[in-house]
Protein backbone atom coordinates (compact mmCIF):
# COMPACT_ATOMS: atom_id res chain seq x y z
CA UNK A 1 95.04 252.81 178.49
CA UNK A 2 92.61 249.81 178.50
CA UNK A 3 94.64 246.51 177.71
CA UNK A 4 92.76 244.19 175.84
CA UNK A 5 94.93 240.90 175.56
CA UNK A 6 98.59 240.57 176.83
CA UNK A 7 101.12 238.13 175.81
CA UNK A 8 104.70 237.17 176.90
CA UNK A 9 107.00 236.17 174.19
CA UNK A 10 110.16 234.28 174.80
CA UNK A 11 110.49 233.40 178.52
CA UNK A 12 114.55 233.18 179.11
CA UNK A 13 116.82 232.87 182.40
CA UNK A 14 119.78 234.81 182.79
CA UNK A 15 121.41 233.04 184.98
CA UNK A 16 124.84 235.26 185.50
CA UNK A 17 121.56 238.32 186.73
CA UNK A 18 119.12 235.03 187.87
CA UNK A 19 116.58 236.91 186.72
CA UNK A 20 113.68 236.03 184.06
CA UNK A 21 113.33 238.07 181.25
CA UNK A 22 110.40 238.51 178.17
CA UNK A 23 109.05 241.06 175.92
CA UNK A 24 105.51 241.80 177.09
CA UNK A 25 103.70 242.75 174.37
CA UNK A 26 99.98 244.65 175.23
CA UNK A 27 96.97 244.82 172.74
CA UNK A 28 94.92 248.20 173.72
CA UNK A 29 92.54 249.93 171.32
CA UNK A 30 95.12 252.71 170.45
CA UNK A 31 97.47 249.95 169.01
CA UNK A 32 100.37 247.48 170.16
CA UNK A 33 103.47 248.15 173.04
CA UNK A 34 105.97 246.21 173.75
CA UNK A 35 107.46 246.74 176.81
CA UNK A 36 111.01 244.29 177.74
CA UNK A 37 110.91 242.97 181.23
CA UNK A 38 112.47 241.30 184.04
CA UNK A 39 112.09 239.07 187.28
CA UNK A 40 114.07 238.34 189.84
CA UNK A 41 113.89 234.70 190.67
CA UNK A 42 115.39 231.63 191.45
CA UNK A 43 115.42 228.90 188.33
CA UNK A 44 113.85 226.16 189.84
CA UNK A 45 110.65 229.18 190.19
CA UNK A 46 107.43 227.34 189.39
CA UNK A 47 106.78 228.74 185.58
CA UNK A 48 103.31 230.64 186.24
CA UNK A 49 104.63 232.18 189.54
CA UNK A 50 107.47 233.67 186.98
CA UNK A 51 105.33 234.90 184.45
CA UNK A 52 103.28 236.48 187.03
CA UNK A 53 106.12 238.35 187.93
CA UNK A 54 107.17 239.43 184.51
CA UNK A 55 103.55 240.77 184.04
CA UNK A 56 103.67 243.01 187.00
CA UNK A 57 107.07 244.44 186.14
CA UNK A 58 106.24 244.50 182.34
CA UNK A 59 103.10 246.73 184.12
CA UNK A 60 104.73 249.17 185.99
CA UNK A 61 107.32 249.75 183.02
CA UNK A 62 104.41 250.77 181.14
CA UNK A 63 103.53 253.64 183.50
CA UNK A 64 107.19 255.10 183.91
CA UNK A 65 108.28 257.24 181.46
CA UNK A 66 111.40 256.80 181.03
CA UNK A 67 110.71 252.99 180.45
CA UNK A 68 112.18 251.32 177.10
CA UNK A 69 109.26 250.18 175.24
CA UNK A 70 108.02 250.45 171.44
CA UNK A 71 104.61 251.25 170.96
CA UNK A 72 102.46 250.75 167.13
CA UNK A 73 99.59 253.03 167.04
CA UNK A 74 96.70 252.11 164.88
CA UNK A 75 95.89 255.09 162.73
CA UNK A 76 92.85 253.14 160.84
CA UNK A 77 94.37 253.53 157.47
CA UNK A 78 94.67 250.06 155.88
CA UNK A 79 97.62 249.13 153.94
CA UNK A 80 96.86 247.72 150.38
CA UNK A 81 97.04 244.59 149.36
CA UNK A 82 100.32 242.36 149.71
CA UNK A 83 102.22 243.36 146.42
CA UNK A 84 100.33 246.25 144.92
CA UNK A 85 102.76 249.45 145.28
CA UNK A 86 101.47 253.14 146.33
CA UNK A 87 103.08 255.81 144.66
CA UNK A 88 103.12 259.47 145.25
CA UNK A 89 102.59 261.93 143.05
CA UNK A 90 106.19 263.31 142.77
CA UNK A 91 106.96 259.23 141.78
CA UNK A 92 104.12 258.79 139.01
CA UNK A 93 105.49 262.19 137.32
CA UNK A 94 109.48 260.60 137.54
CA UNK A 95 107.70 256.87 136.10
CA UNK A 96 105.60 258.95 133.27
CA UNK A 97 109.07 261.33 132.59
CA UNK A 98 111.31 258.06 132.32
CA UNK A 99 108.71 256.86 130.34
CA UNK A 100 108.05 254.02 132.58
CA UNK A 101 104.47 252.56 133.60
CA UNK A 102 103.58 253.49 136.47
């Protein structure tokens, strides 16, 4: 999987586990996962030397298998524009039956 931009969304400290935590979220040319993570560190941890460390865990939960994550695969179909509605066949045929436009 080639990762083509990373980002780390809302940096927290849980402080009763003193531990960072963020959702790393990687961009790859398959489509999006986001993978949660967490670093074990003392608060007063300078901020880049934490992020670091959520990186590299964030990394290594992407190669276990049994790692939570949520992945979005592109599939190159587009969606239509905001507001216009798709409809399937069985749902024109219902619209034209009820007599509605469809």
């Amino acid at each position: 999987m080639t990762v083509v931009k990373t980002q780390i969304s809302d940096v927290t400290y849980n402080a009763a586990e003193q531990a960072f935590e963020a959702m790393v979220t990687f961009h790859t040319g398959t489509g999006i996962t986001r993978v949660p993570s967490r670093f074990e560190a003392s608060l007063d941890t300078d901020f880049e030397a934490a992020t670091k460390g959520l990186m590299a865990a964030a990394r290594e939960n992407l190669n276990r298998r049994d790692a939570l994550m949520s992945r979005i695969v592109e599939t190159g179909i587009r969606s239509s524009r905001a507001g216009e509605r798709k409809l399937t066949g069985i749902q024109r045929w219902f619209g034209q039956f009820l007599g509605q436009a469809a």
